[in-house]
Protein backbone atom coordinates (compact mmCIF):
# COMPACT_ATOMS: atom_id res chain seq x y z
CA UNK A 1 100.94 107.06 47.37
CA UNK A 2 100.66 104.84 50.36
CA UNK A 3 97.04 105.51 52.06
CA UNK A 4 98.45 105.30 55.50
CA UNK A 5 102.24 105.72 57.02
CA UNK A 6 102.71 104.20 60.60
CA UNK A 7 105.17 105.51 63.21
CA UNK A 8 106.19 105.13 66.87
CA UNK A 9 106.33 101.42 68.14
CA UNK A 10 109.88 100.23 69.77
CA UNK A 11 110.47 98.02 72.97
CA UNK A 12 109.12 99.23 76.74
CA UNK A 13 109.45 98.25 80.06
CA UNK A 14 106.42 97.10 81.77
CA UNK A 15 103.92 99.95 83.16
CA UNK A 16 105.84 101.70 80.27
CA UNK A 17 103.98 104.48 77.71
CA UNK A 18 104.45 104.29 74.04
CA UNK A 19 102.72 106.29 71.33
CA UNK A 20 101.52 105.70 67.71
CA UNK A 21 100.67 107.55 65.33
CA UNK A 22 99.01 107.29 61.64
CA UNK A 23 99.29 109.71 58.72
CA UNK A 24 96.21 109.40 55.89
CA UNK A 25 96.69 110.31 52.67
CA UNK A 26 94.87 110.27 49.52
CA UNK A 27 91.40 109.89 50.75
CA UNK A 28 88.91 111.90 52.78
CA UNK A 29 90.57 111.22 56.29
CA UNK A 30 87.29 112.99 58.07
CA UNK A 31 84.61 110.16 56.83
CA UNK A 32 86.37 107.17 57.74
CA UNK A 33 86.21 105.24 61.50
CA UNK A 34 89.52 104.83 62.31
CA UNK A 35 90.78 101.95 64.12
CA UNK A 36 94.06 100.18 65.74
CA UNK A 37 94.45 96.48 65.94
CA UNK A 38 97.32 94.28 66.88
CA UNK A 39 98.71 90.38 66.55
CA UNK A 40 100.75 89.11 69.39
CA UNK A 41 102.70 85.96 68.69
CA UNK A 42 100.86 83.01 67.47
CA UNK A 43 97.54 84.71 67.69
CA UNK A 44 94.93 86.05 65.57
CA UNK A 45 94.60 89.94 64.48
CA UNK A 46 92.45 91.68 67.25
CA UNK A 47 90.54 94.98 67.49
CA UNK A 48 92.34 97.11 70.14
CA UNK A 49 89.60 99.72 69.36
CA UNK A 50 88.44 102.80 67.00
CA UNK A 51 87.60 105.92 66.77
CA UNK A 52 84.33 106.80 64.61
CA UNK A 53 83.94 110.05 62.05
CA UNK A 54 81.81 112.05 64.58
CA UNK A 55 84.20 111.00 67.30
CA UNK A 56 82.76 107.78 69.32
CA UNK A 57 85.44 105.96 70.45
CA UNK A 58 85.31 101.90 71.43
CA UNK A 59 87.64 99.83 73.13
CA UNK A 60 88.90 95.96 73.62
CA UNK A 61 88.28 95.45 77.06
CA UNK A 62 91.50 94.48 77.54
CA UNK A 63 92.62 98.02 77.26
CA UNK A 64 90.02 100.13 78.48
CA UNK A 65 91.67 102.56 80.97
CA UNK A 66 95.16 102.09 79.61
CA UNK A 67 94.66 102.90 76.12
CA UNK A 68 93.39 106.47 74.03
CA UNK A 69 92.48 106.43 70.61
CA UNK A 70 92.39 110.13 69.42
CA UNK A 71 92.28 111.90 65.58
CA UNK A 72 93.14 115.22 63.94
CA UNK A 73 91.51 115.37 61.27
CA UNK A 74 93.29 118.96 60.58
CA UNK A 75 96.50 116.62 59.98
CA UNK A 76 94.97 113.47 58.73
CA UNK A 77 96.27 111.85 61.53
CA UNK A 78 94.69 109.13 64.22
CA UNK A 79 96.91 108.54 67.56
CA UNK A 80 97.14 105.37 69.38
CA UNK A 81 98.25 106.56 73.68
CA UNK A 82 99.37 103.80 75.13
CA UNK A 83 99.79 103.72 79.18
CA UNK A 84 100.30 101.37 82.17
CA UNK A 85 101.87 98.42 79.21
CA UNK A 86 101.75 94.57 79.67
CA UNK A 87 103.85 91.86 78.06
CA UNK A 88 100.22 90.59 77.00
CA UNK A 89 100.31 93.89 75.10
CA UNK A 90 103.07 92.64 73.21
CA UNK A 91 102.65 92.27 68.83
CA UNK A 92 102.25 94.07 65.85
CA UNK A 93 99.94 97.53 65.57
CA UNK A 94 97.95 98.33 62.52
CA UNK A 95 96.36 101.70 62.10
CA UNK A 96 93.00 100.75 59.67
CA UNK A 97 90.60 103.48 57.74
CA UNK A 98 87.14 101.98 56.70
CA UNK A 99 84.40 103.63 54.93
CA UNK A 100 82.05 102.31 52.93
CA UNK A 101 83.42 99.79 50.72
CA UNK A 102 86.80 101.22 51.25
CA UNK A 103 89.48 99.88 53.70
CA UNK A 104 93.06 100.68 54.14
CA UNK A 105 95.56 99.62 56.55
CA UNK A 106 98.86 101.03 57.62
CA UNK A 107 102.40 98.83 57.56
CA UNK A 108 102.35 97.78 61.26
CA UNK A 109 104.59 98.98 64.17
CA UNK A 110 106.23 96.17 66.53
CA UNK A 111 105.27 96.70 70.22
CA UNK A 112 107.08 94.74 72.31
CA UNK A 113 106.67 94.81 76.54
CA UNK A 114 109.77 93.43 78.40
CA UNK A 115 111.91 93.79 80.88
């Protein structure tokens, strides 16, 4: 059983939308912060931001405004919204649970930003 299944991603115009999306499974979706992070080319995995248990979100500055983070924890699932895109927005998503001394992370969704 994979912990978490990714979907969404594809290519999108500049000032495009895309969403993700993130389905838990096999572990107690509620008690984990859950978080999104990408790597654009030829850089180093980055925190685009998370979403805690009780619902406190944080942000990379560089998408505050343009990006929600948002869960269901009825359906085990955490939702990336992604508005207003940039080129500079451009890699590969990873949904991530962590809890404790537990830490998952999904398969990774290509964004890419391009006209």
């Amino acid at each position: 059983q994979v912990p978490l299944v990714q979907f969404g991603g594809g290519l999108v115009q500049p000032g495009g939308s895309l969403r993700l999306s993130c389905v838990a499974s096999g572990f107690e979706f509620s008690l984990y912060t859950m978080g999104w992070y990408r790597q654009g080319p030829g850089n180093q995995r980055e925190l685009v931001g998370d979403i805690s248990s009780g619902g406190k979100k944080t942000y990379n500055g560089s998408v505050t405004g343009r990006f929600t983070i948002s869960r269901d924890n009825a359906k085990n699932t955490v939702y990336l919204q992604m508005n207003s895109l940039k080129p500079e927005d451009t890699g590969v998503y990873y949904c991530n649970a962590n809890w404790a001394q537990f830490d998952y992370w999904g398969q990774g969704a290509q964004v890419t930003v391009s006209s």
